[in-house]
PDB file of N, CA and C in Angstrom:
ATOM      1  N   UNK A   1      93.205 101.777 109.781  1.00  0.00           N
ATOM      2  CA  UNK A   1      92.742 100.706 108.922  1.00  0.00           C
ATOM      3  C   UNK A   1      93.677 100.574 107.722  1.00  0.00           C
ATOM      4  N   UNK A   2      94.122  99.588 107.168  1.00  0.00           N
ATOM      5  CA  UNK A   2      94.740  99.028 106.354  1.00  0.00           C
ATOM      6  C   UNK A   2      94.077  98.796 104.957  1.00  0.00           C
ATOM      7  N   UNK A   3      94.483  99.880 103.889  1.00  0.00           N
ATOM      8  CA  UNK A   3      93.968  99.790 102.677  1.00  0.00           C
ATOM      9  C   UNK A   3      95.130  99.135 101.464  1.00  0.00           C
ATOM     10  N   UNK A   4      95.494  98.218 101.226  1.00  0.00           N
ATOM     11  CA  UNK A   4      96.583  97.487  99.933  1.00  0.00           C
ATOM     12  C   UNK A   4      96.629  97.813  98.959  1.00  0.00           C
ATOM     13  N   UNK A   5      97.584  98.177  98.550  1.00  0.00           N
ATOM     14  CA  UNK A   5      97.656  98.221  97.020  1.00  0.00           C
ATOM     15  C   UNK A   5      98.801  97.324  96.517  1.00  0.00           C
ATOM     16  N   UNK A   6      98.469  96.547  95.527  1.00  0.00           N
ATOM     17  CA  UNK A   6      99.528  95.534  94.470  1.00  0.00           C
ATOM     18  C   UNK A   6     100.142  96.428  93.466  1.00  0.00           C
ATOM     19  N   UNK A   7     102.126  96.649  93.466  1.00  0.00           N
ATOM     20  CA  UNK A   7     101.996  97.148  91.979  1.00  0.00           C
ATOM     21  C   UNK A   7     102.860  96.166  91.410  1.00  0.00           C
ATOM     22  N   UNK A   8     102.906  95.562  90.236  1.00  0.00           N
ATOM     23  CA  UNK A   8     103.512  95.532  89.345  1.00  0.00           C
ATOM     24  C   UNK A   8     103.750  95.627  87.926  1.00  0.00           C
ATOM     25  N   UNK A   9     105.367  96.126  87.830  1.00  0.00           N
ATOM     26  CA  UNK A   9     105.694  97.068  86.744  1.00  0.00           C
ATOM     27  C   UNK A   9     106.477  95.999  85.846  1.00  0.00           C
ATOM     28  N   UNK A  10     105.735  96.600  84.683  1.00  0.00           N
ATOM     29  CA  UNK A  10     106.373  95.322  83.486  1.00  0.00           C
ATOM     30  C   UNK A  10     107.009  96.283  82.518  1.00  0.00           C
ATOM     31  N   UNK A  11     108.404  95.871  82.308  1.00  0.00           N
ATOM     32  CA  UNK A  11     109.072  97.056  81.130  1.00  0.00           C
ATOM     33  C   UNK A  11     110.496  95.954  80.269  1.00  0.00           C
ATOM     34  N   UNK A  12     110.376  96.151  79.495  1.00  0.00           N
ATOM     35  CA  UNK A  12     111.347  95.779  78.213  1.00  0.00           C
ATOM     36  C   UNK A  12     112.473  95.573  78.408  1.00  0.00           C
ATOM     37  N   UNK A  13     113.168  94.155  78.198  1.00  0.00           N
ATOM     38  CA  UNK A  13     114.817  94.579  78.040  1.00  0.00           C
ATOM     39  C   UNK A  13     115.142  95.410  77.202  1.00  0.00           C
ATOM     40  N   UNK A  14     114.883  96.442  76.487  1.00  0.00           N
ATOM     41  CA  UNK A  14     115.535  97.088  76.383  1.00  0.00           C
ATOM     42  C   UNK A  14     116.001  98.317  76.816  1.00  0.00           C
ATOM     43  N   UNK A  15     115.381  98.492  78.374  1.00  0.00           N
ATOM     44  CA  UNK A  15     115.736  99.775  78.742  1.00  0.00           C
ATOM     45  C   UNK A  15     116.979  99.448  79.730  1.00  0.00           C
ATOM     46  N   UNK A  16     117.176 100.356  80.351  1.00  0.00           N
ATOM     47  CA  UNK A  16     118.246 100.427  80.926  1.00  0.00           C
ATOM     48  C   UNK A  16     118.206  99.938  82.125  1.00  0.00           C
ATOM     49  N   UNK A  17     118.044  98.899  82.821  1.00  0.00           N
ATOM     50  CA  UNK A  17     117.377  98.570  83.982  1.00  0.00           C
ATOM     51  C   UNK A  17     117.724  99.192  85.154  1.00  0.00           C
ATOM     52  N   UNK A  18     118.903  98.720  85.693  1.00  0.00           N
ATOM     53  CA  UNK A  18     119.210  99.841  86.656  1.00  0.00           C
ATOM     54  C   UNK A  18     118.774 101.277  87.425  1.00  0.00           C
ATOM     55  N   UNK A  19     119.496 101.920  86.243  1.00  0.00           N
ATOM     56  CA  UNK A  19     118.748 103.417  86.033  1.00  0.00           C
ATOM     57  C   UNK A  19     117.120 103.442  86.218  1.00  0.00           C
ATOM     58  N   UNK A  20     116.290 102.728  85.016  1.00  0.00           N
ATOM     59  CA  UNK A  20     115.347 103.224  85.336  1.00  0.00           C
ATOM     60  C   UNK A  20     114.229 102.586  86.697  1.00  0.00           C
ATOM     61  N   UNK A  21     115.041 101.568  87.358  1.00  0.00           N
ATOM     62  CA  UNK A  21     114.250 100.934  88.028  1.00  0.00           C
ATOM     63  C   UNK A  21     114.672 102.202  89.741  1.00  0.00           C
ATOM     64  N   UNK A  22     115.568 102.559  89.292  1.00  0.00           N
ATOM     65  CA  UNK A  22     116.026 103.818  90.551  1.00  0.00           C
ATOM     66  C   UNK A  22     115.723 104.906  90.423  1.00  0.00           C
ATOM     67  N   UNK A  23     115.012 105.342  88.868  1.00  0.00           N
ATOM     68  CA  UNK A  23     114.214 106.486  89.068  1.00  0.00           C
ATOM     69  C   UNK A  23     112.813 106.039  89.530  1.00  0.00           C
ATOM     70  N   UNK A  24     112.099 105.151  89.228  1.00  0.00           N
ATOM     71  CA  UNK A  24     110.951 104.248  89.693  1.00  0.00           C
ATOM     72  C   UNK A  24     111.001 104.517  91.281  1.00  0.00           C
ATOM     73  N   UNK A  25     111.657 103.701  91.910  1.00  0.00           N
ATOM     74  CA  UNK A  25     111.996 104.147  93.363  1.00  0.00           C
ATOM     75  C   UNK A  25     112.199 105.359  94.230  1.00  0.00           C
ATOM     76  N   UNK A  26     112.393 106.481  93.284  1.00  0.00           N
ATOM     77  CA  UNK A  26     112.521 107.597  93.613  1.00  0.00           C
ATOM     78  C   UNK A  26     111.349 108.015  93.962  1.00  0.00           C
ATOM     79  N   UNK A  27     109.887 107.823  93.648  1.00  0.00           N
ATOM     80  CA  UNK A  27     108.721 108.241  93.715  1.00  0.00           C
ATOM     81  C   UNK A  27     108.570 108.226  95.656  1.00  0.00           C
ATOM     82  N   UNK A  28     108.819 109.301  95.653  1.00  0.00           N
ATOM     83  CA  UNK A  28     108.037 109.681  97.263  1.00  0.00           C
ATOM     84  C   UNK A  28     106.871 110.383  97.428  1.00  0.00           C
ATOM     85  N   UNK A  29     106.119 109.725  98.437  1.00  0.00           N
ATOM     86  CA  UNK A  29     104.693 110.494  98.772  1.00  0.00           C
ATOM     87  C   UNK A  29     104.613 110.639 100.322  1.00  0.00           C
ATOM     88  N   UNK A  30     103.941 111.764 100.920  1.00  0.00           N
ATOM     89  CA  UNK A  30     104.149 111.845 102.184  1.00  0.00           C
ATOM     90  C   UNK A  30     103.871 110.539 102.725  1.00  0.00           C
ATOM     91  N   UNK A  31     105.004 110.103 103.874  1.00  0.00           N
ATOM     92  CA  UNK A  31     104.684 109.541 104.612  1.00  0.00           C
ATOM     93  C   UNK A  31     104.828 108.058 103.729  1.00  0.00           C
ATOM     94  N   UNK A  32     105.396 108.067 102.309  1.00  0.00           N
ATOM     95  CA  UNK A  32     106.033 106.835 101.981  1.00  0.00           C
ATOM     96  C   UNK A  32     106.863 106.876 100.974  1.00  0.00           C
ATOM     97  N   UNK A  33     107.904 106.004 100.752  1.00  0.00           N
ATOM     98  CA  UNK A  33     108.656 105.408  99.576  1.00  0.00           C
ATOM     99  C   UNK A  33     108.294 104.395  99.171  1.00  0.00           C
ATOM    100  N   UNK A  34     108.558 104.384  97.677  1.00  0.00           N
ATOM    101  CA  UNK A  34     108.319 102.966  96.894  1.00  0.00           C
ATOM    102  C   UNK A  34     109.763 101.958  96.664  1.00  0.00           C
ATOM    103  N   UNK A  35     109.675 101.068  97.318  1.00  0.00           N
ATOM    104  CA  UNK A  35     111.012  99.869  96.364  1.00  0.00           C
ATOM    105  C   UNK A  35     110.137  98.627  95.881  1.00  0.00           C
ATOM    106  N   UNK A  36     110.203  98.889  94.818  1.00  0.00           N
ATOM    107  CA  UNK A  36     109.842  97.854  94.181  1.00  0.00           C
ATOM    108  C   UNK A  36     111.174  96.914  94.067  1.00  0.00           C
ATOM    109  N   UNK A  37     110.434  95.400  93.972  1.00  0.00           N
ATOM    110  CA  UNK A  37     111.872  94.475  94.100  1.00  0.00           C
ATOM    111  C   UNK A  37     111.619  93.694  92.677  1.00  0.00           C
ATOM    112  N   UNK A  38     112.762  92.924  92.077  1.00  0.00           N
ATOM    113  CA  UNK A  38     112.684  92.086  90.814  1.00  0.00           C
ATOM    114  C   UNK A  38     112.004  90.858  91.134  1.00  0.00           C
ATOM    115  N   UNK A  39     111.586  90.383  90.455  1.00  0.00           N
ATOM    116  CA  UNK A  39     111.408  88.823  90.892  1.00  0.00           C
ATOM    117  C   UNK A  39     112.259  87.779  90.599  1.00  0.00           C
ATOM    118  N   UNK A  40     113.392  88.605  89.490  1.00  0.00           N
ATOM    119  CA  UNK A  40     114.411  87.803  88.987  1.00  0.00           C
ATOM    120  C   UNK A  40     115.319  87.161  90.186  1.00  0.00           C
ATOM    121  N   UNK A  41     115.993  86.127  90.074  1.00  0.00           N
ATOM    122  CA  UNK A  41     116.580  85.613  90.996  1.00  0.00           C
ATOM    123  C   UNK A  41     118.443  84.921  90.458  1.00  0.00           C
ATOM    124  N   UNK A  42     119.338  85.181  90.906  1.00  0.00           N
ATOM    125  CA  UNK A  42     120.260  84.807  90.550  1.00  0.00           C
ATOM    126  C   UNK A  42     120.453  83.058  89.816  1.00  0.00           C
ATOM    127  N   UNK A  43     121.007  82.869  89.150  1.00  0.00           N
ATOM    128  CA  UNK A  43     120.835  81.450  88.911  1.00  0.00           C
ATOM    129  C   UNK A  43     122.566  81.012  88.605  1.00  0.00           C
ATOM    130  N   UNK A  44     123.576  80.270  89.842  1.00  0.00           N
ATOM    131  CA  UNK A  44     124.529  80.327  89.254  1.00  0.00           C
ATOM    132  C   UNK A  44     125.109  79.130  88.303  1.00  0.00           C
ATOM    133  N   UNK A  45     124.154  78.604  87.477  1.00  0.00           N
ATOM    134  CA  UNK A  45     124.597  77.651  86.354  1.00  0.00           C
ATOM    135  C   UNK A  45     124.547  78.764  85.284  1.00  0.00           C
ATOM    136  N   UNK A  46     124.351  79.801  85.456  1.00  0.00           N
ATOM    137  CA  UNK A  46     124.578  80.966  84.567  1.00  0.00           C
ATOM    138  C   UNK A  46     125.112  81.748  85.030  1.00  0.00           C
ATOM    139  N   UNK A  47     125.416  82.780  84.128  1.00  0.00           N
ATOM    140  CA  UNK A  47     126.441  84.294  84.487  1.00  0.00           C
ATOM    141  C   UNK A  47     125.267  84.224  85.576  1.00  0.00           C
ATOM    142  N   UNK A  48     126.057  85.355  86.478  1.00  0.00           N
ATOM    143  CA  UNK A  48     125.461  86.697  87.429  1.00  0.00           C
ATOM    144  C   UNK A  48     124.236  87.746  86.115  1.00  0.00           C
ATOM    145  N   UNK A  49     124.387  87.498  85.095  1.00  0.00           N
ATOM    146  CA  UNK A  49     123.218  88.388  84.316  1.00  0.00           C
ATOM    147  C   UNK A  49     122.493  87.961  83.992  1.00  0.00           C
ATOM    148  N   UNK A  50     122.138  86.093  83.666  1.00  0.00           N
ATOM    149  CA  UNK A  50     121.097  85.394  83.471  1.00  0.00           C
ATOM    150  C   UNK A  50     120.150  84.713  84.539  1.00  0.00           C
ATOM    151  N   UNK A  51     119.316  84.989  84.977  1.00  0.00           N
ATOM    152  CA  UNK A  51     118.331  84.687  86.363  1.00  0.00           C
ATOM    153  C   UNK A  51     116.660  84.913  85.862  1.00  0.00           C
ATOM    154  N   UNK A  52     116.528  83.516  87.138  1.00  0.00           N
ATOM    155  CA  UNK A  52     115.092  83.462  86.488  1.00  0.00           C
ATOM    156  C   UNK A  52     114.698  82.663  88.329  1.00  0.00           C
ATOM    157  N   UNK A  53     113.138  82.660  88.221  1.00  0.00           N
ATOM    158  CA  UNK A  53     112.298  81.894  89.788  1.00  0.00           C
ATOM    159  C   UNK A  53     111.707  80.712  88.538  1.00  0.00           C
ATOM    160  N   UNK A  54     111.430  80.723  87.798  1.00  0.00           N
ATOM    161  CA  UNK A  54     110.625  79.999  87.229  1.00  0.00           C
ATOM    162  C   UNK A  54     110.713  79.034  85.715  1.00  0.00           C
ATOM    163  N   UNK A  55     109.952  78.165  85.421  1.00  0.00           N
ATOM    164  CA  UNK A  55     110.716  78.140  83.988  1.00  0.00           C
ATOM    165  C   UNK A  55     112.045  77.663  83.517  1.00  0.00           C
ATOM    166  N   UNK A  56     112.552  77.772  82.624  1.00  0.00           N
ATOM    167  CA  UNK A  56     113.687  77.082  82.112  1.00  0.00           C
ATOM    168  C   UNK A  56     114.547  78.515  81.155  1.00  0.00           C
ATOM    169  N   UNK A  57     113.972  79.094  81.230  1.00  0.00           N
ATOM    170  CA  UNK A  57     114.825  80.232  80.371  1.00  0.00           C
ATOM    171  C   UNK A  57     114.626  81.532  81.745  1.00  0.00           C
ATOM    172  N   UNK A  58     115.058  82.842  81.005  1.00  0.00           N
ATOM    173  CA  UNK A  58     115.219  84.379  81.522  1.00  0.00           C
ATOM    174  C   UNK A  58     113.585  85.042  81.059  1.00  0.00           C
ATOM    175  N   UNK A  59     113.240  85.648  81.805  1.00  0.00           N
ATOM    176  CA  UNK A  59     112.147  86.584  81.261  1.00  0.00           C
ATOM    177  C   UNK A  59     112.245  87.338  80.202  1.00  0.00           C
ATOM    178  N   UNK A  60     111.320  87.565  79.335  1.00  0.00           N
ATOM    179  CA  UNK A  60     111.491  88.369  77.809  1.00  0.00           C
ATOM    180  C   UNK A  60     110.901  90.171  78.557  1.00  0.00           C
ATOM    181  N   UNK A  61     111.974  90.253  79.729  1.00  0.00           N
ATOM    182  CA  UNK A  61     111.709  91.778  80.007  1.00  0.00           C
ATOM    183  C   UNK A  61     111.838  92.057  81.500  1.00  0.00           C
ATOM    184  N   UNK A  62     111.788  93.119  82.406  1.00  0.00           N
ATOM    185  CA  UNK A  62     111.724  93.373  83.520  1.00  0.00           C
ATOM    186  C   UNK A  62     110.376  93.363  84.852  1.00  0.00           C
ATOM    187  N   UNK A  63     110.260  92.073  85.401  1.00  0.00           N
ATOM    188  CA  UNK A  63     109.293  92.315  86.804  1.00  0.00           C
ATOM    189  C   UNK A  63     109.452  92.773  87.546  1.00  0.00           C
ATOM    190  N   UNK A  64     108.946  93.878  88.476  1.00  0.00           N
ATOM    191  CA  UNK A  64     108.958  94.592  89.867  1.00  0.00           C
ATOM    192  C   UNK A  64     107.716  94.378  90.297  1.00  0.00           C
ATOM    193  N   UNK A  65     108.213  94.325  91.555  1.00  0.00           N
ATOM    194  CA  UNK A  65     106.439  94.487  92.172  1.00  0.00           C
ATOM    195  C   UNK A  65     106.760  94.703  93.806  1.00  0.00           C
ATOM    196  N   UNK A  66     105.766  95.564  94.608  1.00  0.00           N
ATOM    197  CA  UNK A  66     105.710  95.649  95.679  1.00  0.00           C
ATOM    198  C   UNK A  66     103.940  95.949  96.253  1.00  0.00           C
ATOM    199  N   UNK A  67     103.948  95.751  97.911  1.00  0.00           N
ATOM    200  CA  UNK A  67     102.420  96.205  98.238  1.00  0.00           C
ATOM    201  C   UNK A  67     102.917  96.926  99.055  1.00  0.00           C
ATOM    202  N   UNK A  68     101.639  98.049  99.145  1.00  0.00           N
ATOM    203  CA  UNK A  68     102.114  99.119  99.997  1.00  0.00           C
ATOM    204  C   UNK A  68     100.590  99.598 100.547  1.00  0.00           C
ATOM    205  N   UNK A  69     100.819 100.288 101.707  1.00  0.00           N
ATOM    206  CA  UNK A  69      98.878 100.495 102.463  1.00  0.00           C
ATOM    207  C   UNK A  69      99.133 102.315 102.004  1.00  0.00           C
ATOM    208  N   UNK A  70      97.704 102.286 101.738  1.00  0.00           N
ATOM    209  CA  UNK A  70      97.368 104.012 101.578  1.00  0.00           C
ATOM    210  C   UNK A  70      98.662 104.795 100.435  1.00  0.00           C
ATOM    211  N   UNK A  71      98.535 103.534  99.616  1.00  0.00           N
ATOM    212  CA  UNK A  71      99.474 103.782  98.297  1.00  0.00           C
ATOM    213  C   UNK A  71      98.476 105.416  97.302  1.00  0.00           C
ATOM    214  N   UNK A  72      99.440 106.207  97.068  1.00  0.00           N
ATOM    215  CA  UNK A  72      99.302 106.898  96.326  1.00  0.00           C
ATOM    216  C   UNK A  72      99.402 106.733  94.824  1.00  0.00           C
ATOM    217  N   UNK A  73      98.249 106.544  94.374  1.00  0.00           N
ATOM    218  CA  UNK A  73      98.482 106.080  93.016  1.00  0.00           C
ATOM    219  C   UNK A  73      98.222 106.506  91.855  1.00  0.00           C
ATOM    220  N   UNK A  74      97.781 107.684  91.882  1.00  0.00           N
ATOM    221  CA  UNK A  74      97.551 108.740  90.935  1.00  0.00           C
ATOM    222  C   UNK A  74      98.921 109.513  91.130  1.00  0.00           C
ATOM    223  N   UNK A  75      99.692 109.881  92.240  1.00  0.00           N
ATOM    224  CA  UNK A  75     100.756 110.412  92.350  1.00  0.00           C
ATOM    225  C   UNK A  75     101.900 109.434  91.340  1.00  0.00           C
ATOM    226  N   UNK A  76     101.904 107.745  91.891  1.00  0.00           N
ATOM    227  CA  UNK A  76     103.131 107.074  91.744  1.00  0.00           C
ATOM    228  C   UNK A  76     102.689 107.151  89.617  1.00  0.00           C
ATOM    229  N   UNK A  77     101.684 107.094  89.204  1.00  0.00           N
ATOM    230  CA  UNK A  77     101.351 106.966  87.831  1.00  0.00           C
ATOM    231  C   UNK A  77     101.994 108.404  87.072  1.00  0.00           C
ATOM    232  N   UNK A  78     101.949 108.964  87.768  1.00  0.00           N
ATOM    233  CA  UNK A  78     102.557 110.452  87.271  1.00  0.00           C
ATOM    234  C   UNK A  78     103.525 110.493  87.023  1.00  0.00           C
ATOM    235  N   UNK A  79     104.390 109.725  88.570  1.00  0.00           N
ATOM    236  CA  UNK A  79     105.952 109.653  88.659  1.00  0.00           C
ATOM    237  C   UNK A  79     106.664 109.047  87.197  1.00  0.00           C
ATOM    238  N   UNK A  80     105.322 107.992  87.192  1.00  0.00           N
ATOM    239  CA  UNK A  80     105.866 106.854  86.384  1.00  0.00           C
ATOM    240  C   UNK A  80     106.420 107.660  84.471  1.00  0.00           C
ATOM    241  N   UNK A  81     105.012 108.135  84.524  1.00  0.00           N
ATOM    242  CA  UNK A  81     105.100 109.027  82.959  1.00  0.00           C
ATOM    243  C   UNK A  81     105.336 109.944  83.123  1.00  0.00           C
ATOM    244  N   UNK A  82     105.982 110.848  83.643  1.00  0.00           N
ATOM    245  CA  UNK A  82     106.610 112.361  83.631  1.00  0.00           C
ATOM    246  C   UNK A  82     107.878 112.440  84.742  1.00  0.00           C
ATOM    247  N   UNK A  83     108.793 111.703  85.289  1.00  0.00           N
ATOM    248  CA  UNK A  83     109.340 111.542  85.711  1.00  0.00           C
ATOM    249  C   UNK A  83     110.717 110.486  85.497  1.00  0.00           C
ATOM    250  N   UNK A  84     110.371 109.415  85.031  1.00  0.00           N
ATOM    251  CA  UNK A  84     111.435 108.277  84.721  1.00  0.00           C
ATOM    252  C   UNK A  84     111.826 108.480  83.114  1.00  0.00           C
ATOM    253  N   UNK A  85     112.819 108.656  82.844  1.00  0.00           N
ATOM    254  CA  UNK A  85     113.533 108.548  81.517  1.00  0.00           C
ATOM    255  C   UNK A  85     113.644 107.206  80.864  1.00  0.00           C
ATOM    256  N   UNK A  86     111.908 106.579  80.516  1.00  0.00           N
ATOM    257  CA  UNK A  86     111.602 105.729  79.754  1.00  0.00           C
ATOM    258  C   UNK A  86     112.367 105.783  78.385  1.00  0.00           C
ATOM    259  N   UNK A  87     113.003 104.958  77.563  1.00  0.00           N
ATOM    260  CA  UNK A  87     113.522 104.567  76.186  1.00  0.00           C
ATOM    261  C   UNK A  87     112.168 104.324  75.494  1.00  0.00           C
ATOM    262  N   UNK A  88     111.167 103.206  75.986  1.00  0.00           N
ATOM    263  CA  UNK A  88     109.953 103.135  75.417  1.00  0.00           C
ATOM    264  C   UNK A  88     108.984 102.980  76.014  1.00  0.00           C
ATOM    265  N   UNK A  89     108.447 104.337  76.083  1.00  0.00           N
ATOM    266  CA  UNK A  89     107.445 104.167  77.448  1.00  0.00           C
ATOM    267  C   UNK A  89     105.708 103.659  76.858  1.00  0.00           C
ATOM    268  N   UNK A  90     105.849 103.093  75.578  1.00  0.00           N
ATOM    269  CA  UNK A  90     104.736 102.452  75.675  1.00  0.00           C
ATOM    270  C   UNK A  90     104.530 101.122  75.286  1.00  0.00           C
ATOM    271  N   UNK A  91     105.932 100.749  75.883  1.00  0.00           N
ATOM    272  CA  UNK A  91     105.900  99.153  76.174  1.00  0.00           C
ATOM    273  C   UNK A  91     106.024  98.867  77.807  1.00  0.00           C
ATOM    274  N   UNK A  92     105.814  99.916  78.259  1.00  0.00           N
ATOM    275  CA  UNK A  92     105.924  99.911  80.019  1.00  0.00           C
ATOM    276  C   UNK A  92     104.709  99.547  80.548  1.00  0.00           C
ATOM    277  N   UNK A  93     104.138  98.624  80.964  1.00  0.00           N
ATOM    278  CA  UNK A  93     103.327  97.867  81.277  1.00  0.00           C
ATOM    279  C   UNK A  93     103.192  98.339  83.366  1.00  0.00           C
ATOM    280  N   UNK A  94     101.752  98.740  83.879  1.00  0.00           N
ATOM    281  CA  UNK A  94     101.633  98.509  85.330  1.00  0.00           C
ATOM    282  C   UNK A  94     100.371  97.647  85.440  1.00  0.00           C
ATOM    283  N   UNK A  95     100.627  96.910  86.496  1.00  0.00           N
ATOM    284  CA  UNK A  95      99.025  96.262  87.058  1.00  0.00           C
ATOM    285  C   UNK A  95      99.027  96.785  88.395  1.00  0.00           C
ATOM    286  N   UNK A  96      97.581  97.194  88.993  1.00  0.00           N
ATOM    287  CA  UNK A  96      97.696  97.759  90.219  1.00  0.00           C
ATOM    288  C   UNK A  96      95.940  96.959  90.389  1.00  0.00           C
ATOM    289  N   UNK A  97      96.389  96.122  91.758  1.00  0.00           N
ATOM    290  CA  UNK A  97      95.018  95.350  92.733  1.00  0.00           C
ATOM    291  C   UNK A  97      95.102  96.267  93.576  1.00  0.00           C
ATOM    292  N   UNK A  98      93.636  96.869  93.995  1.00  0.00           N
ATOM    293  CA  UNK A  98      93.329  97.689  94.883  1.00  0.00           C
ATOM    294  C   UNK A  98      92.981  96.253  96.305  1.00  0.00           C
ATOM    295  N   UNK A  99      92.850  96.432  97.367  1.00  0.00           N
ATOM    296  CA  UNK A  99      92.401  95.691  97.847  1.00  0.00           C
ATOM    297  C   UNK A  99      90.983  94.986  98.293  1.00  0.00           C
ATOM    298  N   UNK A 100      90.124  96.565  97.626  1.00  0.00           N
ATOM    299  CA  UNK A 100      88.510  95.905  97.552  1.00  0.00           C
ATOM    300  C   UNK A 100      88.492  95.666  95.736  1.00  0.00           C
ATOM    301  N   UNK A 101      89.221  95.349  95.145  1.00  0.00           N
ATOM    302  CA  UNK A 101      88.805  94.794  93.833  1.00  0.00           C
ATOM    303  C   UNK A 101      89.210  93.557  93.463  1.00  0.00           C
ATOM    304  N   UNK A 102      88.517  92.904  92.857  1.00  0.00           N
ATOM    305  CA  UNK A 102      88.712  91.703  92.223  1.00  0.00           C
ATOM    306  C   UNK A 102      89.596  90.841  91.259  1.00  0.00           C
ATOM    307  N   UNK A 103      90.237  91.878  90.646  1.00  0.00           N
ATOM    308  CA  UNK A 103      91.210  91.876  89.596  1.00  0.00           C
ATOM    309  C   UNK A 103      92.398  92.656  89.484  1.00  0.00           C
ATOM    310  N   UNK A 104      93.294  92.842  88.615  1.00  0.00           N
ATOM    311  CA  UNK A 104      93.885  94.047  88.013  1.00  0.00           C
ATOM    312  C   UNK A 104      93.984  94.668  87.093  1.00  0.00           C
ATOM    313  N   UNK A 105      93.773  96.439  87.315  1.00  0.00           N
ATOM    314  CA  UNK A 105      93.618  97.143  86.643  1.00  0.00           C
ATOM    315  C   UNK A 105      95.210  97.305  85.864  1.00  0.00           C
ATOM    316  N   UNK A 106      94.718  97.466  84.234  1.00  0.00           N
ATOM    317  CA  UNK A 106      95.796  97.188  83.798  1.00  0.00           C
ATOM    318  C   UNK A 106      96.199  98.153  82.785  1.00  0.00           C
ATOM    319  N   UNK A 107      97.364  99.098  83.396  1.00  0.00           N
ATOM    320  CA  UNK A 107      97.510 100.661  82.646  1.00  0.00           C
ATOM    321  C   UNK A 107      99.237 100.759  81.718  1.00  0.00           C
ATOM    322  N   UNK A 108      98.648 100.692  80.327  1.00  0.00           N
ATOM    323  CA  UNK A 108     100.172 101.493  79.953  1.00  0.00           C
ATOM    324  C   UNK A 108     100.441 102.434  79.137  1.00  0.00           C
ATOM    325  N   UNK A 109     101.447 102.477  78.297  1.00  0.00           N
ATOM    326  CA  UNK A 109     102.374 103.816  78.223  1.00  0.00           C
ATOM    327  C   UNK A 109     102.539 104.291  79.980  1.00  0.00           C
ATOM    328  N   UNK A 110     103.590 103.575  80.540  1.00  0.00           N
ATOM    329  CA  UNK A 110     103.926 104.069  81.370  1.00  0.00           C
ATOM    330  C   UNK A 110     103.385 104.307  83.049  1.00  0.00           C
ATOM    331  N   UNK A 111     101.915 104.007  82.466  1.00  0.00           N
ATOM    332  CA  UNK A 111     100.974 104.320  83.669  1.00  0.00           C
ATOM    333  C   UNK A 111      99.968 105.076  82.954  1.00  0.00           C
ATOM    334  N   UNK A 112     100.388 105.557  81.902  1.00  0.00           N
ATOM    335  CA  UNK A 112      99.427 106.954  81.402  1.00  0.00           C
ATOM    336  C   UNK A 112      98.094 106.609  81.176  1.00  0.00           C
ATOM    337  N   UNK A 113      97.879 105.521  80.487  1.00  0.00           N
ATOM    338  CA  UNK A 113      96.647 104.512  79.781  1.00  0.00           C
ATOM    339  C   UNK A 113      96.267 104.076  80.921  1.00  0.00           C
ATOM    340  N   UNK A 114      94.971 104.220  80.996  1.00  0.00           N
ATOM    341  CA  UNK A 114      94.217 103.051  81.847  1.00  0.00           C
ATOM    342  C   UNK A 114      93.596 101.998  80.321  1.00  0.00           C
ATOM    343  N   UNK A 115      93.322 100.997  80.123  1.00  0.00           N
ATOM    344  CA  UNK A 115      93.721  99.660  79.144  1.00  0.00           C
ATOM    345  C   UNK A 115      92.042  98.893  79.846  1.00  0.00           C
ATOM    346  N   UNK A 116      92.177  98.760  80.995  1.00  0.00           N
ATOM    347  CA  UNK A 116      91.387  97.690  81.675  1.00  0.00           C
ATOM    348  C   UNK A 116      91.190  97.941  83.196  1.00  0.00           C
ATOM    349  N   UNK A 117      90.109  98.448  83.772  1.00  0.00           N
ATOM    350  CA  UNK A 117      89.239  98.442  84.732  1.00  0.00           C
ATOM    351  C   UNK A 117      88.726  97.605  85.999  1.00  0.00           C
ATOM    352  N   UNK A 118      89.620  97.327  86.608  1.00  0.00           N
ATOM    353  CA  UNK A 118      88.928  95.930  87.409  1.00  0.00           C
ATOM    354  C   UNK A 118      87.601  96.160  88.207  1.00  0.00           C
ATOM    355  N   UNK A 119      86.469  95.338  88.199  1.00  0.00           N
ATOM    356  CA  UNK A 119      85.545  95.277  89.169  1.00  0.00           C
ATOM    357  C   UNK A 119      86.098  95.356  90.515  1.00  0.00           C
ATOM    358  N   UNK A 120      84.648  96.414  91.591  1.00  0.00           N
ATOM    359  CA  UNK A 120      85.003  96.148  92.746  1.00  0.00           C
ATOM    360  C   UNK A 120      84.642  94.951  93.527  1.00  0.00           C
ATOM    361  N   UNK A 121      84.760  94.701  94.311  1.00  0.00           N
ATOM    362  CA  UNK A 121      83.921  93.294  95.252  1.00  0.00           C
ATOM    363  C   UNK A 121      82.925  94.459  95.777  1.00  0.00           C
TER     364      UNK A 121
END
């Protein structure tokens, strides 16, 4: 049976993107890896560094997001705050939709904070 989980990770231009979006990815749990992908999209009426899906400007920061079944998520929240060499890890923003809930639960410093609770269905 197929259980979903939504993540996406909201973090600051000012970190290092690269880097920390490949320690992010590093999070393994048996029997899975995480890649989270950008939502940013190349735009070539601009450099190769300015990209956007939406809108008329660049995002004021970094989107990732991926779904994954029988997501470990007390593990990947761990990864998130004791693992990634955050610059400011309490502007690091996660939302995670379970797939029997209604909303998203909405945790930061990193993952560390739970912030907001979503109802179940």
């Amino acid at each position: 049976m197929s259980v979903v989980t939504t993540v996406l990770l909201i973090f600051p231009g000012s970190e290092h993107e690269p880097a920390r979006i490949r320690e992010v990815n590093a999070f393994e749990s048996p029997g899975q890896t995480v890649n989270l992908v950008s939502v940013e999209a190349p735009n070539a009426a601009l450099s190769e560094f300015h990209c956007w899906y939406g809108g008329t400007k660049s995002a004021l920061g970094h989107l990732y997001l991926g779904s994954f079944n029988h997501f470990d998520l007390d593990g990947f929240r761990r990864h998130l705050s004791q693992q990634v060499q955050w610059e400011d890890p309490e502007h690091v923003q996660v939302l995670i939709r379970r797939e029997n809930e209604w909303a998203y639960s909405l945790y930061t410093h990193a993952g560390a904070q739970l912030v907001y609770q979503a109802p179940t269905q």
